[in-house]
C-alpha atoms as a PDB file:
ATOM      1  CA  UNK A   1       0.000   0.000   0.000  1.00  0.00           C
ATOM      2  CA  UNK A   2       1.674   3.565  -1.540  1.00  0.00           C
ATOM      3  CA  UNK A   3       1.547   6.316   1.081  1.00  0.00           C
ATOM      4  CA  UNK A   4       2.799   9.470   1.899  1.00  0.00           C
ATOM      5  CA  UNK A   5       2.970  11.690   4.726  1.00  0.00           C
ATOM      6  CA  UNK A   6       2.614  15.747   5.630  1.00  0.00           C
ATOM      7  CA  UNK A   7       3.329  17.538   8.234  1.00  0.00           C
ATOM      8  CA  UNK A   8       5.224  21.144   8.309  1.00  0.00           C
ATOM      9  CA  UNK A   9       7.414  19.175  11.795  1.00  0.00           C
ATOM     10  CA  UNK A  10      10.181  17.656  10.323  1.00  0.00           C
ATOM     11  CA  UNK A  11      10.151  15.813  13.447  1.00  0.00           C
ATOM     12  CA  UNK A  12       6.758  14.168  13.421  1.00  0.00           C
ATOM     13  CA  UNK A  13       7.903  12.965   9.690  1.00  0.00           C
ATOM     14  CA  UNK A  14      10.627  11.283  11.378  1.00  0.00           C
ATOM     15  CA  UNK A  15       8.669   9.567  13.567  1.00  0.00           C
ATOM     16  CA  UNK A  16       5.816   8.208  10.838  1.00  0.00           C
ATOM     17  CA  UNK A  17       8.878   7.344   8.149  1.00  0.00           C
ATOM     18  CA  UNK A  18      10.485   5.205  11.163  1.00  0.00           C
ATOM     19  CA  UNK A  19       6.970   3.354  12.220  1.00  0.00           C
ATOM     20  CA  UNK A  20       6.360   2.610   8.766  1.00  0.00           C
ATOM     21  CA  UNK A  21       9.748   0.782   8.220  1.00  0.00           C
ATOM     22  CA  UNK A  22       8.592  -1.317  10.382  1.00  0.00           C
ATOM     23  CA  UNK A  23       5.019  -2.354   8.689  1.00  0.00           C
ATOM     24  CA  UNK A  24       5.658  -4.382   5.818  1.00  0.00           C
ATOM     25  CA  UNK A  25       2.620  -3.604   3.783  1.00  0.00           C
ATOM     26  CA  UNK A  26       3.367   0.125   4.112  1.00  0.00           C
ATOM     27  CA  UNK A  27       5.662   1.739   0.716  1.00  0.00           C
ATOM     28  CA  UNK A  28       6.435   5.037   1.975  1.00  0.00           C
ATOM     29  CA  UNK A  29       6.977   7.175  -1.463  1.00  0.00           C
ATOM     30  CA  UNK A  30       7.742  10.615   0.021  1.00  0.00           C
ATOM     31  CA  UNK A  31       7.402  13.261   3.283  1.00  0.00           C
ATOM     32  CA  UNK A  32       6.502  16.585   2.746  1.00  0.00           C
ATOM     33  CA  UNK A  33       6.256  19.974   4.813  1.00  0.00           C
ATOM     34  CA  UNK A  34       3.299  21.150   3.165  1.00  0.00           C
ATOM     35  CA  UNK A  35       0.250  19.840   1.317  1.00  0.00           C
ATOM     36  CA  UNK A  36       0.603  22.049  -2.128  1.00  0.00           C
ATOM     37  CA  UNK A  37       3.942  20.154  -2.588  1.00  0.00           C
ATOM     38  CA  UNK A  38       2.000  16.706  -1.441  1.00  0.00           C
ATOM     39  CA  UNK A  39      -0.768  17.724  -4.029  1.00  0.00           C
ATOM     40  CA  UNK A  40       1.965  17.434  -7.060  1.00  0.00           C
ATOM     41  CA  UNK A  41       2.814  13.914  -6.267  1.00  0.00           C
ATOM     42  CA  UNK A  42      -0.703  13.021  -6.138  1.00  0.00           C
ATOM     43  CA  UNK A  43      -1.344  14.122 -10.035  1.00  0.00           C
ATOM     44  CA  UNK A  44       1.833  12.086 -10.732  1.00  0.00           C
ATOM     45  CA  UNK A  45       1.585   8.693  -8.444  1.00  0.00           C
ATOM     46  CA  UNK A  46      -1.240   6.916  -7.647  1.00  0.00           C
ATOM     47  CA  UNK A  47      -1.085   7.226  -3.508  1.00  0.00           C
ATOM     48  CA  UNK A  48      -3.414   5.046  -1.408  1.00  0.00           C
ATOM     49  CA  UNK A  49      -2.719   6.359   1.902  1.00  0.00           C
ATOM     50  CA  UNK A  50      -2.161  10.210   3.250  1.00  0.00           C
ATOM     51  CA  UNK A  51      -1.183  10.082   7.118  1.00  0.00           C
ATOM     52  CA  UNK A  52      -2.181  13.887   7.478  1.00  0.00           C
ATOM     53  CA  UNK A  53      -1.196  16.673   9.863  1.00  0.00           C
ATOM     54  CA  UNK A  54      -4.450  18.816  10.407  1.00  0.00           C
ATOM     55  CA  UNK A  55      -2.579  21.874  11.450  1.00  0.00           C
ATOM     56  CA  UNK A  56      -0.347  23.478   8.963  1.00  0.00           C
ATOM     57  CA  UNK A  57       0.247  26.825   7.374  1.00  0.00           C
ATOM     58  CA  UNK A  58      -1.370  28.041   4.280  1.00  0.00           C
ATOM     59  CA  UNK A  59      -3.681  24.871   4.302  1.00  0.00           C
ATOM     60  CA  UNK A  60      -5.139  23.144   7.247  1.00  0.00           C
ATOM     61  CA  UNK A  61      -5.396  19.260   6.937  1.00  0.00           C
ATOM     62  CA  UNK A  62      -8.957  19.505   6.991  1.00  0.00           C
ATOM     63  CA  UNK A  63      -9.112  22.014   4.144  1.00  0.00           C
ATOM     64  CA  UNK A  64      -6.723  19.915   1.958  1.00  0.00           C
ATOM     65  CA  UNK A  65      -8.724  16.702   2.237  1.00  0.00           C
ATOM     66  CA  UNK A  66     -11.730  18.498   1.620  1.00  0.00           C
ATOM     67  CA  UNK A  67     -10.420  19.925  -1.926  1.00  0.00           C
ATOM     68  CA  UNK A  68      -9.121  16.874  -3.621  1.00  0.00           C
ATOM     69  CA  UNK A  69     -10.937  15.667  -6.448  1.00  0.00           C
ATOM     70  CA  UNK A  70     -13.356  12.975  -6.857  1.00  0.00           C
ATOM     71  CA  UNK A  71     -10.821  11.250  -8.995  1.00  0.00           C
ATOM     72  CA  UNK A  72      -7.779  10.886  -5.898  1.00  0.00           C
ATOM     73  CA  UNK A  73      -9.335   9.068  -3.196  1.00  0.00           C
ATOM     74  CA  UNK A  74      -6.420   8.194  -1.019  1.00  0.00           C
ATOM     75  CA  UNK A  75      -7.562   6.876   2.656  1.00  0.00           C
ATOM     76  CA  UNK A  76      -6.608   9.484   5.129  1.00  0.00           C
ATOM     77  CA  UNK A  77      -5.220   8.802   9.066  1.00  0.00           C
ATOM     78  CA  UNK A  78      -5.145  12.149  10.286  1.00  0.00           C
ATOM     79  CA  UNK A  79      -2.246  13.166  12.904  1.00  0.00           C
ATOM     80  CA  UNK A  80      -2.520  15.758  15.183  1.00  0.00           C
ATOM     81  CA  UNK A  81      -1.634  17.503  18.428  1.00  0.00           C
ATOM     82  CA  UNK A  82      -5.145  18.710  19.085  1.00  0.00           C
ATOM     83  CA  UNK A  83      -8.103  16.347  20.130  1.00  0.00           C
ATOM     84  CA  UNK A  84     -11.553  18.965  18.726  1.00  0.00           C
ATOM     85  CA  UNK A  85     -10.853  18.631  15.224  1.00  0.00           C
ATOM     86  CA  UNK A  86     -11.909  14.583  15.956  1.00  0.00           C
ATOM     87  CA  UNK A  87     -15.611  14.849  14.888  1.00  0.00           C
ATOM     88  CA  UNK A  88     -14.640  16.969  11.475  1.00  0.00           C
ATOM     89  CA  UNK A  89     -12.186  14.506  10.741  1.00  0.00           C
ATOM     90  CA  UNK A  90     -14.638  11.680  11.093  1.00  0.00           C
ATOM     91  CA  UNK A  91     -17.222  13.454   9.349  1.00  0.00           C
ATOM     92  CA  UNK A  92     -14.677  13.300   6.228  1.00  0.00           C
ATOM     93  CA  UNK A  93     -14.400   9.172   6.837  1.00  0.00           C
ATOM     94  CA  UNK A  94     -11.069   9.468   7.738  1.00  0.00           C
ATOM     95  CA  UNK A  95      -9.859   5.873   8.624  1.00  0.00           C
ATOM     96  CA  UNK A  96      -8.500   7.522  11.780  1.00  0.00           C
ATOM     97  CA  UNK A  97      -7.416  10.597  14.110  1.00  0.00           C
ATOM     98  CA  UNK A  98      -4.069   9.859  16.003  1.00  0.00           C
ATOM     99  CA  UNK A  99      -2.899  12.252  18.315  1.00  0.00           C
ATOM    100  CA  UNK A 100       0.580  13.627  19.147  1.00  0.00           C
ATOM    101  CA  UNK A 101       2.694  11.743  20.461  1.00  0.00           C
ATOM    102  CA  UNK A 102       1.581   9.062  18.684  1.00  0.00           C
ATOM    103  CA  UNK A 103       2.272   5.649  20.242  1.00  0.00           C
ATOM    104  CA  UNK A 104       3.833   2.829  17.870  1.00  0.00           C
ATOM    105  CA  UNK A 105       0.901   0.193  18.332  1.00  0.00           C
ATOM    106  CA  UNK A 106      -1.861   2.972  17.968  1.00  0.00           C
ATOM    107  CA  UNK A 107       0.078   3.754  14.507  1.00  0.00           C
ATOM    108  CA  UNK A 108      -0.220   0.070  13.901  1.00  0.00           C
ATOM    109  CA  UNK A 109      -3.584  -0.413  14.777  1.00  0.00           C
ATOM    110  CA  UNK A 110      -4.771   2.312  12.216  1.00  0.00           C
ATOM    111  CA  UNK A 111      -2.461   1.317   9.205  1.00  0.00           C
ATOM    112  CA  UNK A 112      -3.935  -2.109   9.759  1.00  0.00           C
ATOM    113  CA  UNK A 113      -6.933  -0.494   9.760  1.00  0.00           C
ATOM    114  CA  UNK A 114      -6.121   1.506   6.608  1.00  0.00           C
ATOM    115  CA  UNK A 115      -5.351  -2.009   4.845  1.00  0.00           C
ATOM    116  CA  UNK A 116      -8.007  -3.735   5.662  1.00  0.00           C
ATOM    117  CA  UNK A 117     -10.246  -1.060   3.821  1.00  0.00           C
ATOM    118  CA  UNK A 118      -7.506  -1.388   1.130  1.00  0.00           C
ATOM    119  CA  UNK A 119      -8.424  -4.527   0.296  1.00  0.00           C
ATOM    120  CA  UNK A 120     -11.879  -4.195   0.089  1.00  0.00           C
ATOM    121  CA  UNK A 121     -11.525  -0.976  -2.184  1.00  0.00           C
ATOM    122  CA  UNK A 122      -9.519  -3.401  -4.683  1.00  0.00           C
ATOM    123  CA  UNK A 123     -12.292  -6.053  -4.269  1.00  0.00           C
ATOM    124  CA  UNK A 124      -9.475  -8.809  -2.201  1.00  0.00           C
ATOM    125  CA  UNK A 125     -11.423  -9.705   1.083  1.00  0.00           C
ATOM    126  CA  UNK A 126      -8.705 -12.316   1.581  1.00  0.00           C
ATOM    127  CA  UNK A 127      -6.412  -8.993   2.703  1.00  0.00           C
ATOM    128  CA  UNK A 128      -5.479  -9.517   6.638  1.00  0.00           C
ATOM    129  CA  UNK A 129      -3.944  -7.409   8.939  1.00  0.00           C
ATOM    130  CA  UNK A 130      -0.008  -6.688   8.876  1.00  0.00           C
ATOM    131  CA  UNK A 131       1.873 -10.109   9.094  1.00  0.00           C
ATOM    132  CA  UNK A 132       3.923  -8.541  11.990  1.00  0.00           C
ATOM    133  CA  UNK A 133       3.068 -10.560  15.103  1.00  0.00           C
ATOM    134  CA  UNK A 134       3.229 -10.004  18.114  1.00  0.00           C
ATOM    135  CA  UNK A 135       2.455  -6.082  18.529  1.00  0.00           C
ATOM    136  CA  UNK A 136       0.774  -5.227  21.743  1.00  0.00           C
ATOM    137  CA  UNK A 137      -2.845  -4.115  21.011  1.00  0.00           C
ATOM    138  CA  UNK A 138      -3.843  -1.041  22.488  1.00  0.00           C
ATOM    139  CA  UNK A 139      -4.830  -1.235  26.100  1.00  0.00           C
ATOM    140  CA  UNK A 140      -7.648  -0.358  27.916  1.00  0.00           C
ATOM    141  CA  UNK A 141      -6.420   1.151  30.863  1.00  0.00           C
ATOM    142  CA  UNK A 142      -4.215   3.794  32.244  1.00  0.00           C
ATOM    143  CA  UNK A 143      -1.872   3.277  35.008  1.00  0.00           C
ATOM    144  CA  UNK A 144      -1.576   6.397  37.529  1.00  0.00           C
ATOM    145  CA  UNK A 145       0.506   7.245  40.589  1.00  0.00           C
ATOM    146  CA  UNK A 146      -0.962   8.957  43.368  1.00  0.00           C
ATOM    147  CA  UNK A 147       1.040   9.240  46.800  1.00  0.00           C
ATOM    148  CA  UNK A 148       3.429   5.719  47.042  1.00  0.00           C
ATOM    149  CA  UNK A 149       0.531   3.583  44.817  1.00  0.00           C
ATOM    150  CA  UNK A 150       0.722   2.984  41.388  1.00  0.00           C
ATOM    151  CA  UNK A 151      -2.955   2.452  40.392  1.00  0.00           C
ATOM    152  CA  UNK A 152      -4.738   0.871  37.181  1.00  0.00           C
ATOM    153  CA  UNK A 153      -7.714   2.663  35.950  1.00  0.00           C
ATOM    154  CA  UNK A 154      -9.933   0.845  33.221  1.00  0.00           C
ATOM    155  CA  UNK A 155     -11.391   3.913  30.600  1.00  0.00           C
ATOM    156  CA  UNK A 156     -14.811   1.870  30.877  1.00  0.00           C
ATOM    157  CA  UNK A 157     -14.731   3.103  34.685  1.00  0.00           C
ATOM    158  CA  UNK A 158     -14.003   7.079  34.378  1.00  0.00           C
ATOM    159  CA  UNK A 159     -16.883   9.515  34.233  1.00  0.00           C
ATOM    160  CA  UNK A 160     -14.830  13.088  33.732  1.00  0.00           C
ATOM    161  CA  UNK A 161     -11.615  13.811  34.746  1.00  0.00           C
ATOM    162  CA  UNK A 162     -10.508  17.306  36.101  1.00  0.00           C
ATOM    163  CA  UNK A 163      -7.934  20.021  35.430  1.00  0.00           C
ATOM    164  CA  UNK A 164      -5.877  21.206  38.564  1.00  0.00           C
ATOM    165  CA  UNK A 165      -2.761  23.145  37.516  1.00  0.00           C
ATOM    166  CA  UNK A 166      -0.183  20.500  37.262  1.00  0.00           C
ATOM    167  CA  UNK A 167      -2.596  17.627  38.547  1.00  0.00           C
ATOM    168  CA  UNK A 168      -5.357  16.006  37.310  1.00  0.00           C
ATOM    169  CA  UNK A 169      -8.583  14.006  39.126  1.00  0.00           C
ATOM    170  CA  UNK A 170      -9.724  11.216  37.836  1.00  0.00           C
ATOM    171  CA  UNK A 171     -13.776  10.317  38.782  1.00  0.00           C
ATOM    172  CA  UNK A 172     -14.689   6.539  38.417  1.00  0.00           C
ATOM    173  CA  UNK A 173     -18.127   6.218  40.310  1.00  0.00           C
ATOM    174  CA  UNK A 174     -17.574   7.569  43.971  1.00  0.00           C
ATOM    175  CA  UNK A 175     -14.198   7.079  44.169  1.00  0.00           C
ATOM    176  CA  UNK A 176     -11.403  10.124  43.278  1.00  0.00           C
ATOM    177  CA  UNK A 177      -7.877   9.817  41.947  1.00  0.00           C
ATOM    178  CA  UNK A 178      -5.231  12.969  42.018  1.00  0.00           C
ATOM    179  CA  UNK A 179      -2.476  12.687  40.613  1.00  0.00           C
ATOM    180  CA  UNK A 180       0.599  14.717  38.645  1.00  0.00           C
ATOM    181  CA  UNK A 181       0.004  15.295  35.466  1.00  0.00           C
ATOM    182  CA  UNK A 182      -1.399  17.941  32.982  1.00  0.00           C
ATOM    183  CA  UNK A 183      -4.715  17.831  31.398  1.00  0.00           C
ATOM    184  CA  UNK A 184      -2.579  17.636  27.692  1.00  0.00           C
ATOM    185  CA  UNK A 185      -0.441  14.723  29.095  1.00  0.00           C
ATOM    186  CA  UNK A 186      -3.447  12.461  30.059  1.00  0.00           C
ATOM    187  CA  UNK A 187      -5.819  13.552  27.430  1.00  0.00           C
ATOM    188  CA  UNK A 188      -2.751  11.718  24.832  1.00  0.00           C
ATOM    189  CA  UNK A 189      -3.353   8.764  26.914  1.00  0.00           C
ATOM    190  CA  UNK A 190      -7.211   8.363  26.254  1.00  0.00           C
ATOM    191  CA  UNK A 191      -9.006   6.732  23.003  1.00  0.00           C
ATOM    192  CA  UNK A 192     -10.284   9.888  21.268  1.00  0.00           C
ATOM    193  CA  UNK A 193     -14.072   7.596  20.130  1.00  0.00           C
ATOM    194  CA  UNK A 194     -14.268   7.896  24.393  1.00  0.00           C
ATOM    195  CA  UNK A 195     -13.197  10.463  25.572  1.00  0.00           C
ATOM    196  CA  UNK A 196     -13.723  14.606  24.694  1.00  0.00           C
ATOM    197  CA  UNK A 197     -12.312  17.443  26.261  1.00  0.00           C
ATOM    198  CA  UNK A 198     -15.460  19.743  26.823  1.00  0.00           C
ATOM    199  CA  UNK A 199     -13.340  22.854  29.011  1.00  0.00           C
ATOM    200  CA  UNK A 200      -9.925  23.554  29.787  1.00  0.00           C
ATOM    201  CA  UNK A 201      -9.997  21.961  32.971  1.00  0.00           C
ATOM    202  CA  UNK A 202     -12.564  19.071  31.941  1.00  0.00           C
ATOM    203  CA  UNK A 203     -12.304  15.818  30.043  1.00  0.00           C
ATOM    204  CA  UNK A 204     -15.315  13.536  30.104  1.00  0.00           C
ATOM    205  CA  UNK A 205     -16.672   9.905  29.239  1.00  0.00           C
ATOM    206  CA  UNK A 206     -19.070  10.024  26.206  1.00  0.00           C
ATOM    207  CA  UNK A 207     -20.289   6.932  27.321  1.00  0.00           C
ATOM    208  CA  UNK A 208     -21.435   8.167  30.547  1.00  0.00           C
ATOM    209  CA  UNK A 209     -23.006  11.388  29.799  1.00  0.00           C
ATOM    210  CA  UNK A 210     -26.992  10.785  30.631  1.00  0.00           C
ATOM    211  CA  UNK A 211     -27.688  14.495  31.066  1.00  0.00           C
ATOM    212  CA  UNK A 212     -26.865  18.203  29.559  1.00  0.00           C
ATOM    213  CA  UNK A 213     -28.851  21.037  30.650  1.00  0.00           C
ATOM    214  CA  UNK A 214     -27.632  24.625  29.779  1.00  0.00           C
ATOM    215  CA  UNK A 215     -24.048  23.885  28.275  1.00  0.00           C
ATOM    216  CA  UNK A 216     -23.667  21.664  31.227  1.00  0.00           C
ATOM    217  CA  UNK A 217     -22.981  18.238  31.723  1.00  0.00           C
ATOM    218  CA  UNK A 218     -24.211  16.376  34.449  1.00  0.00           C
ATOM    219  CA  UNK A 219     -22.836  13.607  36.512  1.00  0.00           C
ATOM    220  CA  UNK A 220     -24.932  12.860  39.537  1.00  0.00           C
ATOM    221  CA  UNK A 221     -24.357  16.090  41.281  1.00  0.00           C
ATOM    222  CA  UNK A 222     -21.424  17.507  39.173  1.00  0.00           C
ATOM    223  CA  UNK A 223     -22.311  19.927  36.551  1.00  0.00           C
ATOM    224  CA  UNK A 224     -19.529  19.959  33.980  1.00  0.00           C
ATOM    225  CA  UNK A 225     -19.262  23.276  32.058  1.00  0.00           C
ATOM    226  CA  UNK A 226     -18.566  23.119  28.461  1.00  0.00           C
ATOM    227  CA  UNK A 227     -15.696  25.812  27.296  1.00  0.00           C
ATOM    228  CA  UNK A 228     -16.643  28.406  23.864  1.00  0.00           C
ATOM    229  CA  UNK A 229     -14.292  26.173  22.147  1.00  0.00           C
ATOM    230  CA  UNK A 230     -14.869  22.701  22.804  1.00  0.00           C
ATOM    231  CA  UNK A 231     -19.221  23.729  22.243  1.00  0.00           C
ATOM    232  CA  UNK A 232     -18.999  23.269  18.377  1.00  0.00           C
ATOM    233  CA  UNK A 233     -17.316  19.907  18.124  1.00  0.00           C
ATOM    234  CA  UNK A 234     -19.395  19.062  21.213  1.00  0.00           C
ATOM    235  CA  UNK A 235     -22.922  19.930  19.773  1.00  0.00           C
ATOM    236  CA  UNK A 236     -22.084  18.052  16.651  1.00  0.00           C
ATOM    237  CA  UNK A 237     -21.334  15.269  18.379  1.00  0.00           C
ATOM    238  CA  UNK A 238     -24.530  15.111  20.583  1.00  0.00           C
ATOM    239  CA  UNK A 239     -26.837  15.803  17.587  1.00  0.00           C
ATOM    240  CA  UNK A 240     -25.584  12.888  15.791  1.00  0.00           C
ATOM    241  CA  UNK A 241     -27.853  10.986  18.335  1.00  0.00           C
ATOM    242  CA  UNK A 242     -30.253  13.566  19.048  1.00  0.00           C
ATOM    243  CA  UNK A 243     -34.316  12.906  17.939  1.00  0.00           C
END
């Protein structure tokens, strides 16, 4: 499977060209700082993947997937630093939305992904995922240290977890969990399909949300605010299910 990659870090480039040395259905045919540079290639190669940086100068990820033509359908992971672009990206069928600093078996887990939908484009159902073995599948916990205990917390357990300077607090049910982090550090750490940041100082569990009054979420008691700039993504989100 032909792919390229852009994004204007030269570092983050780095990283993808090294990860997909290591898949052995991945051909990488070219990095690039830019997508008008990217676009050339795709006029002159026939590309079948695009791992995609969403922001960039000149033209934003989003904004370069949107204009390609009909005719250059390449499958597009998009990469990013920043977690509320997620539902646009979806909305555009991207195969997926990894976030910075991406993780070698989340990278894995989406190019297999990627080439599974590969083969179905070409009409070969027989294509598997990547004959590597033995790559750890993502995991559905996070381990945390508060005090002298080094704690595992399962995602299906959190209901919101909370901003405090350079901690965070984790809620699962009645029980709390501080520990040192930042809200950036841990929000890396969580699936993006679970998990939205809704505020500044707020990251919650879609799957636990049962009510929103008022641009709040609640949670028993709690009332979550939701920031200016998480409302958009959120709202789009929500209405997807709404009646």
């Amino acid at each position: 499977m032909k792919c390229i990659a852009i994004d204007d870090e030269p570092l983050a480039l780095n990283v993808i060209k090294d990860f997909c040395a290591k898949i052995s259905f991945l051909e990488l045919e070219g990095t690039f700082t830019n997508a008008m540079d990217a676009s050339k290639m795709l006029y002159k190669s026939e590309i079948d993947l695009i791992f995609l940086d969403i922001q960039m100068p000149n033209i934003t990820g989003i904004e370069f997937c949107k204009s390609l033509p009909h005719f250059q359908s390449p499958l597009i992971i998009f990469t990013t630093a920043y977690t509320n672009y997620a539902i646009e990206g979806f909305e555009l069928n991207a195969v997926d939305y990894l976030i910075k600093p991406i993780p070698f078996e989340r990278f894995f887990k989406a190019a297999n992904k990627a080439y599974e939908l590969f083969g179905l484009r070409k009409g070969n159902s027989n294509i598997q995922a990547s004959p590597i073995q033995n790559e750890p599948s993502s995991p559905d916990y996070i381990m945390i240290k508060s005090e002298y205990t080094t704690i595992k917390i399962r995602f299906d357990d959190i209901l919101y977890i909370e901003g405090l300077k350079d901690y965070v607090k984790i809620f699962t049910g009645d029980k709390r969990h501080l520990t040192k982090s930042t809200m950036k550090n841990i929000e890396n750490k969580l699936p993006v399909e679970k998990f939205m940041r809704v505020h500044k100082s707020y990251i919650v569990s879609l799957d636990k949300i049962e009510k929103i009054e008022n641009n709040r979420i609640l949670f028993g008691d709690n009332r979550i605010p939701i920031g200016d700039q998480f409302k958009k993504d959120f709202h789009l989100l929500i209405n997807k299910f709404r009646l």
